[in-house]
Every structure is written in structure tokens, then in C-alpha cells.
Protein backbone atom coordinates (compact mmCIF):
# COMPACT_ATOMS: atom_id res chain seq x y z
CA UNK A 1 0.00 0.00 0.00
CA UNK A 2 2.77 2.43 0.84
CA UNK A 3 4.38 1.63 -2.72
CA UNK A 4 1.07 2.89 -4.65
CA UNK A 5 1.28 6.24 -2.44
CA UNK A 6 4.91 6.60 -3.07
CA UNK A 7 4.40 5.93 -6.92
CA UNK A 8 1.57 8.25 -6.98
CA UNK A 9 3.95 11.07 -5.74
CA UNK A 10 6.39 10.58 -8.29
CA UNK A 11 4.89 9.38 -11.24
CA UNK A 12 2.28 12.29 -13.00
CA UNK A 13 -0.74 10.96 -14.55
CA UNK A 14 -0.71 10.14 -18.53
CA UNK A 15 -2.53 13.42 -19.83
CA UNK A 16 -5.15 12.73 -22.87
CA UNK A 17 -5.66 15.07 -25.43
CA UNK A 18 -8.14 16.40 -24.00
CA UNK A 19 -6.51 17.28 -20.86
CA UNK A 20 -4.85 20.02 -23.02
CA UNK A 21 -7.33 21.52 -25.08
CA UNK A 22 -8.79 24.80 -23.50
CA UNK A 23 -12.16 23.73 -21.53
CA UNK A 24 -13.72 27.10 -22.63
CA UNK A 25 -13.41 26.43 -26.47
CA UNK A 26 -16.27 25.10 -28.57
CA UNK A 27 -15.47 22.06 -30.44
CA UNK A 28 -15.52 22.86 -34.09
CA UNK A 29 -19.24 22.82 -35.79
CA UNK A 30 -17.76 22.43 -38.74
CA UNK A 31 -19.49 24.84 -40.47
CA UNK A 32 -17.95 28.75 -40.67
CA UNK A 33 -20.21 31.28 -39.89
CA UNK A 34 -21.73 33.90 -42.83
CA UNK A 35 -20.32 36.81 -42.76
CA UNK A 36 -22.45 39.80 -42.11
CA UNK A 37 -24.32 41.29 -44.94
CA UNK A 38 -23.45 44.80 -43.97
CA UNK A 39 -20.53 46.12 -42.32
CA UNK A 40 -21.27 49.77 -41.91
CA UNK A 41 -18.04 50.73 -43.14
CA UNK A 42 -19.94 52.75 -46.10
CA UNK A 43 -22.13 54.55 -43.62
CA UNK A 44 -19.11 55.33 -41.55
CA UNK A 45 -16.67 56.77 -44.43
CA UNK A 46 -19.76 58.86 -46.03
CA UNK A 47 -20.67 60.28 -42.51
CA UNK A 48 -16.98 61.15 -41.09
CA UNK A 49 -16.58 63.23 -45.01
CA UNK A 50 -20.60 64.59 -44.81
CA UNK A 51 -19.46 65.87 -41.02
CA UNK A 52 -16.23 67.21 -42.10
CA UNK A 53 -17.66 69.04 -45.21
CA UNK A 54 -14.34 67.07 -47.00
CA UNK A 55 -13.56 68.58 -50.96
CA UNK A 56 -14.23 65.51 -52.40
CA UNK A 57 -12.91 64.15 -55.66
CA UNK A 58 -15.24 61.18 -57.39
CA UNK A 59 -14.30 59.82 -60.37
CA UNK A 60 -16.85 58.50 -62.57
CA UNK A 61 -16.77 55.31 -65.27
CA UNK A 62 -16.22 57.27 -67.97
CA UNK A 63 -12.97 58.86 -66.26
CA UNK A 64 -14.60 62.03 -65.70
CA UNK A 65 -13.34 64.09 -62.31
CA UNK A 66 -15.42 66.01 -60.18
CA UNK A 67 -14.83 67.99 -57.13
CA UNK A 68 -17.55 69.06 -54.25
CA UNK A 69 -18.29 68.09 -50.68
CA UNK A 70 -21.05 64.92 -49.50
CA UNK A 71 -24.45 66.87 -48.69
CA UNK A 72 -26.21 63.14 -48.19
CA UNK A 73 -26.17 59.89 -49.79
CA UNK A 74 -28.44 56.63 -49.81
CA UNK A 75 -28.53 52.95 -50.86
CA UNK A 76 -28.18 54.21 -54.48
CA UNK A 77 -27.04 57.94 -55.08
CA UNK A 78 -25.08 60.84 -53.71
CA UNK A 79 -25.71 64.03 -53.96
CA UNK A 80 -22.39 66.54 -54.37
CA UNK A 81 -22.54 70.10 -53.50
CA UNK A 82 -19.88 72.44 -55.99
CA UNK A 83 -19.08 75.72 -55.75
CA UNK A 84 -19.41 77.60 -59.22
CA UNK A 85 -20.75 74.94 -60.72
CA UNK A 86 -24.53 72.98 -60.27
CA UNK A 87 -24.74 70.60 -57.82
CA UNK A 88 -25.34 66.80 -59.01
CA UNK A 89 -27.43 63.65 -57.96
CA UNK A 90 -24.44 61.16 -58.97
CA UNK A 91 -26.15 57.05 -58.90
CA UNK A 92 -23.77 55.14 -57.07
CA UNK A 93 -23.16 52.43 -59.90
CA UNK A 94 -21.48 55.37 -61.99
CA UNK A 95 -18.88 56.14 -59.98
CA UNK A 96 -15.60 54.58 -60.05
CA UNK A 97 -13.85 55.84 -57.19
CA UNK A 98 -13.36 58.59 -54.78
CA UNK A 99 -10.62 60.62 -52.44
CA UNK A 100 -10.55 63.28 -50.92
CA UNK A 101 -9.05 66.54 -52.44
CA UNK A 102 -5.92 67.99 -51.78
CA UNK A 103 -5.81 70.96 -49.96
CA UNK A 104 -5.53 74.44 -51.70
């Protein structure tokens, strides 16, 4: 009897591998998860340059450049405020891509 004490002291267990998985994680489902269908990042960027009244640069399909500042914006359109010039509904699908204008 005092043998199976003493050999309990020195001789650790055999560890499984479960022993050293983390017993908060969730065994895989093996399925990923969707990602979300909106990330708000387009909301966000329009917002912070509406806000900011940022000189804007869009650049449509057809390569043409034009320069104003965000008055509002929905799923589909924009609507660009210019100085000197008339102010434009622009449809999202024409434009090609944006940046903001470098200071004058």
C-alpha cells in the first residue's frame, strides 16, 4: 500500500488530449459562420466626409473628375454640393472611385 502512495507522488498521470485543449473552447461545428451582410463601413466613411464638409474628388466610369463636398447619400445615389458649378445627384453604380481633395 505504501508503494502505490509513493508511486503516486512521483509518477504524473498520462494526460489525454483532452486534458490540453482549452475547456472554454467550442469544439468545431464544422461549419464557418456567414459573414455579415453589412458592415457599416460605407455609412461610416460617407458620414466622417458629410461631417467634415471634405472637398471631395469622385471619379466617374467614364474617367470624368469632379470635385464638391457629401451633402447626403443613400442605398443608391449621392448628392455633391460644388461651388461655381450645379450641384449633381451622382447614382452610385457610376462612380468609379473617390478621395478626398488635396488641400488648396
Amino acid at each position: 500500500m505504501e508503494d502505490s502512495r509513493l508511486e503516486s507522488l512521483i509518477r504524473k498521470p498520462a494526460r489525454t488530449v483532452t486534458d490540453t485543449k482549452d475547456p472554454n473552447r467550442r469544439p468545431p461545428s464544422g461549419k464557418k459562420s456567414t459573414p455579415p451582410d453589412q458592415t457599416n463601413a460605407e455609412q461610416f466613411y460617407y458620414s466622417k466626409q458629410m461631417q467634415g464638409k471634405t472637398h471631395m474628388v469622385v471619379v466617374l466610369e467614364d474617367g470624368e473628375h469632379l470635385e464638391g463636398v457629401i451633402e447626403w447619400y443613400d442605398r443608391d445615389c449621392l448628392k455633391l454640393n460644388r461651388t461655381g458649378a450645379p450641384n449633381l445627384l451622382l447614382f452610385k453604380r457610376c462612380i468609379k472611385y473617390m478621395y478626398k481633395a488635396e488641400p488648396e
